[in-house]
Structures are given as C-alpha cells and as structure tokens.
N, C-alpha and C. Protein backbone atom coordinates (compact mmCIF):
# COMPACT_ATOMS: atom_id res chain seq x y z
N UNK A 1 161.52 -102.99 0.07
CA UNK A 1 161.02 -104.34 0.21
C UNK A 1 159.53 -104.43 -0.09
N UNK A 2 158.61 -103.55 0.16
CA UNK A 2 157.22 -103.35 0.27
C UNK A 2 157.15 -103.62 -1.64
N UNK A 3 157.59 -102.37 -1.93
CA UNK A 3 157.44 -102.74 -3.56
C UNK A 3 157.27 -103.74 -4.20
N UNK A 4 158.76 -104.37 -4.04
CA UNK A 4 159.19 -106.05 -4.61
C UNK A 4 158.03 -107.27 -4.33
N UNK A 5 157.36 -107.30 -2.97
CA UNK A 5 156.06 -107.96 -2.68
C UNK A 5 155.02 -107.56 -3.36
N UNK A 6 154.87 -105.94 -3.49
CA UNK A 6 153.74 -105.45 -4.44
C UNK A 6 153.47 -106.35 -5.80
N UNK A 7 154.76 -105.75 -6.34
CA UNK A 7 155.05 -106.18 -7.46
C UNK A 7 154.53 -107.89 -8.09
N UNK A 8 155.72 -108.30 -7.09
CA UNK A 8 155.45 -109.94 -6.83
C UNK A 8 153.58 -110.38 -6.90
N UNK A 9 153.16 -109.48 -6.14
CA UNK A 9 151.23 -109.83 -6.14
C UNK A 9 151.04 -109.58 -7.37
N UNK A 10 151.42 -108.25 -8.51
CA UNK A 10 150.84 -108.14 -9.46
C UNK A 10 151.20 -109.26 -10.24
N UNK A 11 152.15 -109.70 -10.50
CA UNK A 11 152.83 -110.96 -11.12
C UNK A 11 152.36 -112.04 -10.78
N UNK A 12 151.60 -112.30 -9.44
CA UNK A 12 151.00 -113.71 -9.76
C UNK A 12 149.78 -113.66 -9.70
N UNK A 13 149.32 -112.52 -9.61
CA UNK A 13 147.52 -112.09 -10.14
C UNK A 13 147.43 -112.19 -11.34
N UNK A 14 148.49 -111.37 -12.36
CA UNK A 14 148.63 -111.47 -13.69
C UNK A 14 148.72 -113.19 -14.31
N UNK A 15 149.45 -114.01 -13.48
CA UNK A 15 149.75 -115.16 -13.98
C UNK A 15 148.47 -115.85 -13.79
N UNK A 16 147.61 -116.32 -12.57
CA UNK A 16 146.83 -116.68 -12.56
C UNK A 16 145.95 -116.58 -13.63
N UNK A 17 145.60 -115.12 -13.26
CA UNK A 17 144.42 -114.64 -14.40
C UNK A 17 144.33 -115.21 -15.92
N UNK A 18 145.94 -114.65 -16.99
CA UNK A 18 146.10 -115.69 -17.67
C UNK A 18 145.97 -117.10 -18.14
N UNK A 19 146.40 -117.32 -16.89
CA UNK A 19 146.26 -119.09 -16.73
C UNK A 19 145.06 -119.69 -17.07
N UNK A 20 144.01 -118.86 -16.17
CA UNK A 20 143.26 -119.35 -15.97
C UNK A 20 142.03 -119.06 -17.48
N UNK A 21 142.44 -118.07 -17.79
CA UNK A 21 141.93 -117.70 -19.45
C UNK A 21 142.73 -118.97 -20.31
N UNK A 22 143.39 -119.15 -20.22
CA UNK A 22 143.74 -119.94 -21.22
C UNK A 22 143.11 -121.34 -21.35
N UNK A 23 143.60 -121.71 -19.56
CA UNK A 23 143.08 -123.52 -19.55
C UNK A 23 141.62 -123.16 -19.78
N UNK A 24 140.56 -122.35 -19.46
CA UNK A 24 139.39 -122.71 -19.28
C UNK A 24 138.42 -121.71 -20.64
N UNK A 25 139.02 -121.33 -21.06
CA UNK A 25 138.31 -119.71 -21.99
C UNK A 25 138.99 -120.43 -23.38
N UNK A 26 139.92 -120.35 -23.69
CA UNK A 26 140.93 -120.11 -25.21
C UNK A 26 140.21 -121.32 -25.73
N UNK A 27 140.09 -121.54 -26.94
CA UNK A 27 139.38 -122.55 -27.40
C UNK A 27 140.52 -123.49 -28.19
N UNK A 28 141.98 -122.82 -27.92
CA UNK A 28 142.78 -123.83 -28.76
C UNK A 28 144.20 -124.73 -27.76
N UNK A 29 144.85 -125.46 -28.30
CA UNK A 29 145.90 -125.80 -27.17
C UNK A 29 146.97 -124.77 -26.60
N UNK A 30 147.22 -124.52 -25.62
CA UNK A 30 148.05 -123.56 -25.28
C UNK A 30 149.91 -124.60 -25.35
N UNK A 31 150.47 -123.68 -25.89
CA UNK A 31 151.48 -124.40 -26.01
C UNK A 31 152.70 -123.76 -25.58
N UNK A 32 152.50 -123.12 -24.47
CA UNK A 32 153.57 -122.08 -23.47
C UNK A 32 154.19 -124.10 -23.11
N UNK A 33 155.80 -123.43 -22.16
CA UNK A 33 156.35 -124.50 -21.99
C UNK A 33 156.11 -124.70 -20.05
N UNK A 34 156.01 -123.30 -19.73
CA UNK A 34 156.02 -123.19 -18.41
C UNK A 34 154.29 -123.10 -18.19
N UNK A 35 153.30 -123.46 -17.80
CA UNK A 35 152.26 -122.79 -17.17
C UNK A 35 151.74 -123.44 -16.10
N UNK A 36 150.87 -122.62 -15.10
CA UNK A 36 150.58 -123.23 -13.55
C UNK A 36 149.87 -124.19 -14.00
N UNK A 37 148.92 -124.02 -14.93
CA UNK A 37 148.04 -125.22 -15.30
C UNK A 37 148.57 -126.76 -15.31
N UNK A 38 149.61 -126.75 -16.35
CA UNK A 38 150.49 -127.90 -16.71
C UNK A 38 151.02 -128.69 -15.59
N UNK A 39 151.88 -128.05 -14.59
CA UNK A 39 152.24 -127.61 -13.52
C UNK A 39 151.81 -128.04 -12.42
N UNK A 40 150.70 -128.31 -12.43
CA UNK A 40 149.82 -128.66 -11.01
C UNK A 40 149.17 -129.85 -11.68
N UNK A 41 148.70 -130.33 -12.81
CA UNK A 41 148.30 -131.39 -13.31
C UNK A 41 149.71 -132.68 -13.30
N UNK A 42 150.85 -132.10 -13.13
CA UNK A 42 151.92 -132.85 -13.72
C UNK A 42 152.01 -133.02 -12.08
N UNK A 43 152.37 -131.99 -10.77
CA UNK A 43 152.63 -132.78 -10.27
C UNK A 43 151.02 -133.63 -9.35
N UNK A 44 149.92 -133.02 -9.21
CA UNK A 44 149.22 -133.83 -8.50
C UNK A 44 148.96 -135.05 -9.21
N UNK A 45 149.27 -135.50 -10.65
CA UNK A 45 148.90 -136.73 -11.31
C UNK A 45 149.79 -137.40 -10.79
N UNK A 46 151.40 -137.19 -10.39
CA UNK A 46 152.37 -138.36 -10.03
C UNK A 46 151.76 -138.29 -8.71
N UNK A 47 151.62 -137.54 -7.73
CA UNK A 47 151.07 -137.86 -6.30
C UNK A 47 150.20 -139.22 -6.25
N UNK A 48 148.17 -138.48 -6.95
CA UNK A 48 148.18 -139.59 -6.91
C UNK A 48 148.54 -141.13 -7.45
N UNK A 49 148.68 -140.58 -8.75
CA UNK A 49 148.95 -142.32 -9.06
C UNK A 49 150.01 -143.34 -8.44
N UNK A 50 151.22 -142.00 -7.94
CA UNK A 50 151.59 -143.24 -6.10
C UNK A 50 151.04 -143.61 -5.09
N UNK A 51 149.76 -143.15 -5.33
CA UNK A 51 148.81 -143.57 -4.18
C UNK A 51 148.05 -144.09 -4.50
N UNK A 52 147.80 -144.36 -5.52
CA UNK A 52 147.12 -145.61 -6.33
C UNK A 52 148.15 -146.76 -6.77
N UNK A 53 149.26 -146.51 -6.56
CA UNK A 53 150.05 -147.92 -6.45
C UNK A 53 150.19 -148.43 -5.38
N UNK A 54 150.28 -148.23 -4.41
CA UNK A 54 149.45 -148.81 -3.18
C UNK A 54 148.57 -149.74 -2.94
N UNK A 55 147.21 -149.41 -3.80
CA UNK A 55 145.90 -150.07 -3.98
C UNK A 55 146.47 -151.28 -4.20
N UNK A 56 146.05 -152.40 -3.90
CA UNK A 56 145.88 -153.76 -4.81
C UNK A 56 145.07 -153.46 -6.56
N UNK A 57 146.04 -153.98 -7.71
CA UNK A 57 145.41 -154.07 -8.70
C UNK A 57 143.78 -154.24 -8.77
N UNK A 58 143.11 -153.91 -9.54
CA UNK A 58 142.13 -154.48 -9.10
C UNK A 58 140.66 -152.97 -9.70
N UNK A 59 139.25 -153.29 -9.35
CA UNK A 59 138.51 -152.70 -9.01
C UNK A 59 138.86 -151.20 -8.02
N UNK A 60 138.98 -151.27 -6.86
CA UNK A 60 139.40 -150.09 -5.83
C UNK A 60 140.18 -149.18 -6.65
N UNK A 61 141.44 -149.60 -7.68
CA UNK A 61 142.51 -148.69 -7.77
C UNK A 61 141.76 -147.69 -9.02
N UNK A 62 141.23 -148.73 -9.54
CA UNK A 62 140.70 -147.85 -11.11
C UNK A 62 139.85 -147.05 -10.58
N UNK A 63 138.53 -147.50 -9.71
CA UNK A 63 138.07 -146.13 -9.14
C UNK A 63 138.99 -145.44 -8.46
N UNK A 64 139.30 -145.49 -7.57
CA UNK A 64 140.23 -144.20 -7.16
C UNK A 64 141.29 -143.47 -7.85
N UNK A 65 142.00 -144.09 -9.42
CA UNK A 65 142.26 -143.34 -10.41
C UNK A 65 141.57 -142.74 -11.18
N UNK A 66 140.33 -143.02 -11.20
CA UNK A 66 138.95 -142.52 -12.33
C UNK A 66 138.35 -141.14 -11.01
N UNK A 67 138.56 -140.86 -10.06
CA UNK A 67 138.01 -139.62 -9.20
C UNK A 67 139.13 -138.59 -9.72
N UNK A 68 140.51 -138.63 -10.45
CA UNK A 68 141.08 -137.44 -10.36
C UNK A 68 140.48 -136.28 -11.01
N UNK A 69 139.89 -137.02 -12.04
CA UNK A 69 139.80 -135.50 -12.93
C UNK A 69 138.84 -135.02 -12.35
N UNK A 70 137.64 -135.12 -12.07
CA UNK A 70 136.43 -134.18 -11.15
C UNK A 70 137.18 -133.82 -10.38
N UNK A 71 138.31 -134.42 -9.39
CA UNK A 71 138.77 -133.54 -8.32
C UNK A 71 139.77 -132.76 -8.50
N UNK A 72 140.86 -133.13 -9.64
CA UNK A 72 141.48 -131.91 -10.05
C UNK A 72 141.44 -131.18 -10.64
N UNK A 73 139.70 -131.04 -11.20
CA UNK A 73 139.40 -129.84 -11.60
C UNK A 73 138.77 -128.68 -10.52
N UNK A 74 138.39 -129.22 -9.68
CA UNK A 74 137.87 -128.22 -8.25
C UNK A 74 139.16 -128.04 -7.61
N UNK A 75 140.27 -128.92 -7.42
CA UNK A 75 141.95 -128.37 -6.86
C UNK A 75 142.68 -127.40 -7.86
N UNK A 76 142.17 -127.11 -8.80
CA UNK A 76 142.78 -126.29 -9.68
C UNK A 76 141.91 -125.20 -9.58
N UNK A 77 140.73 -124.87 -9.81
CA UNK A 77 140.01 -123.69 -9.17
C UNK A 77 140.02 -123.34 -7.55
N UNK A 78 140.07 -124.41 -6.93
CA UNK A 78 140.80 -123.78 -5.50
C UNK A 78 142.13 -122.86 -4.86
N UNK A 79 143.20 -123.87 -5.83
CA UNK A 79 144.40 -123.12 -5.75
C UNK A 79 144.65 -121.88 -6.80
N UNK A 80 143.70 -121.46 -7.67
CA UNK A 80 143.43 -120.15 -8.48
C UNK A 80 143.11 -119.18 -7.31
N UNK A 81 141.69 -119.91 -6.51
CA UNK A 81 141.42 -118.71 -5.97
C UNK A 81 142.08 -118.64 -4.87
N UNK A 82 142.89 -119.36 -3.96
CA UNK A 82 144.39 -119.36 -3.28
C UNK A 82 145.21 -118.19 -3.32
N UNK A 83 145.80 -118.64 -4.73
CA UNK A 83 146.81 -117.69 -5.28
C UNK A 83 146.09 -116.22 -5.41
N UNK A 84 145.19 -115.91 -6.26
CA UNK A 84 144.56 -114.70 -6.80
C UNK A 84 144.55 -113.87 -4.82
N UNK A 85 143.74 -114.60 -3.78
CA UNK A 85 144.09 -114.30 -2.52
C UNK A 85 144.85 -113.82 -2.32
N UNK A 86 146.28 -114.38 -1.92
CA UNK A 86 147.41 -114.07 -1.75
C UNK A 86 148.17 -113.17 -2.84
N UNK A 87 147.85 -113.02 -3.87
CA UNK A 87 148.43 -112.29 -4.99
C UNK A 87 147.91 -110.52 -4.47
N UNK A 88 146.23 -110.44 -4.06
CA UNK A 88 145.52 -109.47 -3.87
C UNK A 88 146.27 -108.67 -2.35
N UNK A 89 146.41 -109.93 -1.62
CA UNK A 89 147.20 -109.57 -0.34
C UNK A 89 148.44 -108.68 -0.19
N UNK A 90 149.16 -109.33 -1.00
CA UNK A 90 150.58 -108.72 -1.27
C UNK A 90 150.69 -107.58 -1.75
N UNK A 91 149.51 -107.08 -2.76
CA UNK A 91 149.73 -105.98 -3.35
C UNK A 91 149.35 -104.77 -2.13
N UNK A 92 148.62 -105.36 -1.49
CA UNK A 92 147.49 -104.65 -0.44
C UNK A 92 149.02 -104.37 0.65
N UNK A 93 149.56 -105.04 0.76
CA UNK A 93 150.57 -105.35 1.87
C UNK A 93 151.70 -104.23 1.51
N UNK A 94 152.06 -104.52 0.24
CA UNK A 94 153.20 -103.60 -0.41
C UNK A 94 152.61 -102.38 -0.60
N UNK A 95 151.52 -102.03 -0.70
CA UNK A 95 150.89 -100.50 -1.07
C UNK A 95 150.91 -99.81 0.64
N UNK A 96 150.92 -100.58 1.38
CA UNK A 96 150.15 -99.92 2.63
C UNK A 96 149.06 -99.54 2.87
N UNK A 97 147.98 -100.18 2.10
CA UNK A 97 146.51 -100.13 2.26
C UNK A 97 146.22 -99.82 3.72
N UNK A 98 145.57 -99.03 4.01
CA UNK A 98 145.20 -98.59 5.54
C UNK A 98 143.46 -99.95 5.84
N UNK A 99 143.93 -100.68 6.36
CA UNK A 99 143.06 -101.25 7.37
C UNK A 99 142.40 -100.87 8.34
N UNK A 100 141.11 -100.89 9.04
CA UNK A 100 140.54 -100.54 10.13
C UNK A 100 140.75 -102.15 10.75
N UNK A 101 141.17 -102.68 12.21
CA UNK A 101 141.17 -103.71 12.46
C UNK A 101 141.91 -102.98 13.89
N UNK A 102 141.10 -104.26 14.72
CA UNK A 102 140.98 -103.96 16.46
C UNK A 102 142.48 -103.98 16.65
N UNK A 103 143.32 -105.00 16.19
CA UNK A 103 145.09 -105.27 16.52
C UNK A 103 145.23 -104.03 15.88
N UNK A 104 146.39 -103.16 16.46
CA UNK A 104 147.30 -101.98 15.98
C UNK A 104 148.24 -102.45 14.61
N UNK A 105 148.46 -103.94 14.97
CA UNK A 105 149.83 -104.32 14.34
C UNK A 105 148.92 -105.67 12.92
N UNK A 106 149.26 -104.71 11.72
CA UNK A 106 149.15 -105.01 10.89
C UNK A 106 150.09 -105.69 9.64
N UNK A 107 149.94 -106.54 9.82
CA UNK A 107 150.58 -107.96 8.70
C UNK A 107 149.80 -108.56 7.68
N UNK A 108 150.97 -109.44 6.93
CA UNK A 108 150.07 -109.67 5.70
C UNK A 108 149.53 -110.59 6.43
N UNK A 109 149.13 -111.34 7.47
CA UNK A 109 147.77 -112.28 7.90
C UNK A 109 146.48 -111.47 7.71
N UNK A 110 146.59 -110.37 8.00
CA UNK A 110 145.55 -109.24 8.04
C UNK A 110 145.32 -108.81 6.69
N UNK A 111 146.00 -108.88 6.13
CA UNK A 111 145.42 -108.50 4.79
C UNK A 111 145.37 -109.78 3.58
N UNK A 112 145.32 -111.21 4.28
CA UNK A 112 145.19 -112.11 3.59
C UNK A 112 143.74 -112.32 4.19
N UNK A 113 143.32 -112.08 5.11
CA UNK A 113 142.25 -112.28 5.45
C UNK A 113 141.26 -111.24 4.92
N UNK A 114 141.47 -109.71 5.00
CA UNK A 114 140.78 -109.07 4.40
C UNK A 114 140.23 -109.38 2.75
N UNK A 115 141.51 -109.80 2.14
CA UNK A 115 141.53 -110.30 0.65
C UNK A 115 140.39 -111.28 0.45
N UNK A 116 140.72 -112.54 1.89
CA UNK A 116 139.49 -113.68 1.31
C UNK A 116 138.62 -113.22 1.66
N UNK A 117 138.58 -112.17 3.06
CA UNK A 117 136.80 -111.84 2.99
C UNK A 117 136.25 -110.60 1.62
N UNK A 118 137.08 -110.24 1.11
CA UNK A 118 136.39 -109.43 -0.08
C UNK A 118 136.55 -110.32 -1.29
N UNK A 119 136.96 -111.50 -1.51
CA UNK A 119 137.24 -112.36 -2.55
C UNK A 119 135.68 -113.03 -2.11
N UNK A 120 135.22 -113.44 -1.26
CA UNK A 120 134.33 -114.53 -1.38
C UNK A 120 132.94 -113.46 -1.09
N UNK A 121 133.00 -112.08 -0.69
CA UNK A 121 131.52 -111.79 -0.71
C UNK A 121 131.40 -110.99 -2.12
C-alpha cells in the first residue's frame, strides 16, 4: 500500500510540475485534452459565473466578473503549491521517511506538515 501512495505522489508532482511548465513557461498553445490547468479554469469559471447570476444585471456583476482572472490566477498557483505539498507528502509517507516529532505516531498529517514547512522556507 505504502508504494501505490508513493507512487501516486510521484504522479502528481510530475503532473503539476508539467502543468505548470506548460500554462506558464511554453510559449505556444498546449493542446493536451486532459490538463489541471484547463480543468480548474473550466470548473471555477462555471462556479463563479453562477454567482454572478445572482448579481442584479448591472454595474456590481461586471465587476465581480472582471476580478476572476487576477484571482484565478493566484487560485491556480495556490492549488499548484497544494498539490506539489501533498504530492511531496505522499512520497515522504510511502518511503517511510524517518521524522523526528514529539507524537510517536506518525501519519501523513505529519508529513504534510513537514512538506509545507520545507515547501515555504
């Protein structure tokens, strides 16, 4: 079982990473059919724009349709570094990385946390 999670981390470290070369690095259209990029634009655009049907026509709605893209470009580098987290975790989890940590009993909480604290310093 440890493996298959390993594994699973390298596979969505690998995917990310990709991903994230492509939407933001590649200088041409990527034209895969599946990618996280696509993916997370497709569904947070129907989210909000049901939540901009809500709004009364008007002033209010167009601004609050005109904030997505600044913000789903920081929700898309958030949930990169999310995933890449949890991707780092799993592998850490499936290897049996030896932890020093006060609890005896070690889980992937513990090594999702170790992940973001070595991801963000």
């Amino acid at each position: 079982m440890s493996i298959v999670v390993g594994l699973a981390g390298v596979a969505l470290i690998l995917l990310i990473i990709v991903d994230s070369f492509e939407t933001t690095i590649l200088p041409r259209r990527v034209t895969h059919r599946y990618r996280f990029a696509r993916l997370f634009y497709l569904t947070t655009w129907r989210v909000w724009r049901g939540i901009a049907a809500i709004l009364p026509p008007g002033k209010a709605r167009e601004t609050f349709l005109s904030l997505f893209g600044p913000l789903s470009l920081l929700a898309l580098l958030a949930t990169w570094v999310v995933a890449l987290i949890l991707g780092f975790a799993m592998v850490h989890w499936g290897l049996g990385t030896r932890v020093h940590a006060p609890d005896a009993n070690i889980t992937l909480a513990s090594y999702l946390y170790w992940s973001g604290g070595t991801f963000f310093t």
